[in-house]
C-alpha atoms as a PDB file:
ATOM      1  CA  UNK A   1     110.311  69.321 152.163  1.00  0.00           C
ATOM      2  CA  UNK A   2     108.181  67.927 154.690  1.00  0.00           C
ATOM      3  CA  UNK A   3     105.478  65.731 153.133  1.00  0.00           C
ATOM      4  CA  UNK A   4     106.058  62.941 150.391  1.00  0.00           C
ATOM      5  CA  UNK A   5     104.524  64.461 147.121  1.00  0.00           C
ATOM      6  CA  UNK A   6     105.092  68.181 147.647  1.00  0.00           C
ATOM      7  CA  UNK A   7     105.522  70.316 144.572  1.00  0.00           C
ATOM      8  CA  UNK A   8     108.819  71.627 143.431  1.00  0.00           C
ATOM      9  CA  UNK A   9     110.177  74.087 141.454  1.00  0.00           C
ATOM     10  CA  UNK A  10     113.516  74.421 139.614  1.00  0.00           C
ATOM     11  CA  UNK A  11     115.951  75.802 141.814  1.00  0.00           C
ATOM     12  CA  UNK A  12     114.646  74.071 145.415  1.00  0.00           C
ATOM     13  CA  UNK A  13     116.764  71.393 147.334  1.00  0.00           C
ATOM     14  CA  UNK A  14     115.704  68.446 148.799  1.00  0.00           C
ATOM     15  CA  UNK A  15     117.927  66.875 151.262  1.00  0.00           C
ATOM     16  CA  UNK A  16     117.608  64.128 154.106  1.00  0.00           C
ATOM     17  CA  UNK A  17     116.773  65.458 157.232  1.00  0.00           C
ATOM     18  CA  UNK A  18     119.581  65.037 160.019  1.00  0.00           C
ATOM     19  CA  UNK A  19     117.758  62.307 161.888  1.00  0.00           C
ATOM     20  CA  UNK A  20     117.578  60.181 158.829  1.00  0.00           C
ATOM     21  CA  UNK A  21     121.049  60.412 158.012  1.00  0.00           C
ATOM     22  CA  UNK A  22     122.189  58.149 160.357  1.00  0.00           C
ATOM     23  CA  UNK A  23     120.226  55.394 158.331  1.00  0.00           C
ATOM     24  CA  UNK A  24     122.192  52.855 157.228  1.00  0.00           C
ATOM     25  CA  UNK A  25     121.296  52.949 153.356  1.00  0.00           C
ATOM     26  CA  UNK A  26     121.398  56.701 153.609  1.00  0.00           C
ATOM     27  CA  UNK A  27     125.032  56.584 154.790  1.00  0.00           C
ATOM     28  CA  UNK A  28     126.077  53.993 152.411  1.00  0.00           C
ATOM     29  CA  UNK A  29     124.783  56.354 149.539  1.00  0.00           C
ATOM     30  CA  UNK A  30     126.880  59.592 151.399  1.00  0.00           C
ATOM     31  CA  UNK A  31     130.027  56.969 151.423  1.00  0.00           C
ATOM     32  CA  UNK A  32     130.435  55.822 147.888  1.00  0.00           C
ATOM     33  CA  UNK A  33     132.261  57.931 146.059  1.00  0.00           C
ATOM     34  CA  UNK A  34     130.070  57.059 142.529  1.00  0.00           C
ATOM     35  CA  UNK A  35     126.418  56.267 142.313  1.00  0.00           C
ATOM     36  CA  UNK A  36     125.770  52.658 141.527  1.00  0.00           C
ATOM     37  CA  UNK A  37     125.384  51.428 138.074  1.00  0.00           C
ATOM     38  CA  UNK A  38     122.029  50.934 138.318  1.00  0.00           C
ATOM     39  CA  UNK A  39     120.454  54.073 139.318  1.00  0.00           C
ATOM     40  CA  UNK A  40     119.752  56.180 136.646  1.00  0.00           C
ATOM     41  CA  UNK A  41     119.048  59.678 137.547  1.00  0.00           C
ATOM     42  CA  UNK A  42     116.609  61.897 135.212  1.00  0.00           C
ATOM     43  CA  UNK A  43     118.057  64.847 133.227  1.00  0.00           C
ATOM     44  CA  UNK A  44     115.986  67.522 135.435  1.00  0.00           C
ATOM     45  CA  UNK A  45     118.055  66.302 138.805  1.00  0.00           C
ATOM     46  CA  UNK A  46     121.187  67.046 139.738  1.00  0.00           C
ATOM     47  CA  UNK A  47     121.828  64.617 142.931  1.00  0.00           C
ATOM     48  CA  UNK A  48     124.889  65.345 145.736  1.00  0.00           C
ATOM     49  CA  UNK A  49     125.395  62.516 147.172  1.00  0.00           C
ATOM     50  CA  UNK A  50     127.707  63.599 149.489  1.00  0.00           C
ATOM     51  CA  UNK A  51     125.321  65.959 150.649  1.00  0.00           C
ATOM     52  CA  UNK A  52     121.759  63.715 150.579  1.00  0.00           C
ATOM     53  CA  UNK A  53     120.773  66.553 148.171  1.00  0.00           C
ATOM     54  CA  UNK A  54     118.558  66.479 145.029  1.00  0.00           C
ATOM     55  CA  UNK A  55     118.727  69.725 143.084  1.00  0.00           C
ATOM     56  CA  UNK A  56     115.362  70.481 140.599  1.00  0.00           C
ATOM     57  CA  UNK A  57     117.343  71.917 138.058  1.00  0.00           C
ATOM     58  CA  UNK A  58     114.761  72.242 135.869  1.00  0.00           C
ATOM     59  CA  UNK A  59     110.855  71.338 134.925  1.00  0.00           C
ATOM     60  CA  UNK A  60     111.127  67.905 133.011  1.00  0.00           C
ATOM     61  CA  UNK A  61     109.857  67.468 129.729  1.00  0.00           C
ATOM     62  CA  UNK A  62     106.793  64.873 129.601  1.00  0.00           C
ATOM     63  CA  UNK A  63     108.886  62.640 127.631  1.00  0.00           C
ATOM     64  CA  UNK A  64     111.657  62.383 130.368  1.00  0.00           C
ATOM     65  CA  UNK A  65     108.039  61.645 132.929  1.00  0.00           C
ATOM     66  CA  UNK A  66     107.971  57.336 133.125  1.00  0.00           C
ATOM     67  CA  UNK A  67     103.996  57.008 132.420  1.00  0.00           C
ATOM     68  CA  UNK A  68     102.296  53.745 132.935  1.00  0.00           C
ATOM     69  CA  UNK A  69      99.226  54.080 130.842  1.00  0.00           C
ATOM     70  CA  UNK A  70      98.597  55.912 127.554  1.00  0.00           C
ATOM     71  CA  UNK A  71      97.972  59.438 127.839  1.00  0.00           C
ATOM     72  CA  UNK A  72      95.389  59.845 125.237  1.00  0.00           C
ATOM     73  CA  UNK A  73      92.979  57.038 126.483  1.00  0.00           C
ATOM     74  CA  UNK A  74      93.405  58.827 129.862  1.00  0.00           C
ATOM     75  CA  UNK A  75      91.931  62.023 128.166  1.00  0.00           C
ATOM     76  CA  UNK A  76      89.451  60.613 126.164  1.00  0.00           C
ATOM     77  CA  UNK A  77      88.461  58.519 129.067  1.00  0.00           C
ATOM     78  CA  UNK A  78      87.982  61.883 131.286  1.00  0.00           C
ATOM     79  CA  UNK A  79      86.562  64.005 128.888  1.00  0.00           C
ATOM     80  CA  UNK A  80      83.248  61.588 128.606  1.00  0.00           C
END
């Protein structure tokens, strides 16, 4: 991955790049040996922290997607 927002499929990795690993928070995340409490990961991820990996494990359903406005006003609204 080299640009924020690039599309992925199930199957791809996305890792921290070398440089960024020596980033404090980054290391702090590679040190603990469980995820904090309050970081819930989604169902479609499966994260290494060890490794500063994210694995798309598959495409998430839309009700796993956090949507801040209502989906059919945003239709209705696009298809005047």
């Amino acid at each position: 991955m080299e640009r924020p927002g690039q599309l992925v499929q199930p199957g791809d990795t996305v890792t921290v790049t070398t440089r960024s690993r020596a980033i404090p928070a980054f290391r702090m995340l590679s040190d603990e040996p469980a995820p904090a409490a309050a970081v819930i990961t989604p169902p479609h991820l499966e994260v290494r922290h060890h490794d500063l990996a994210v694995i798309v494990s598959r495409r998430p359903r839309r009700r796993e997607i956090p949507v801040a406005c209502d989906g059919d006003l945003a239709v209705e609204y696009l298809a005047r």
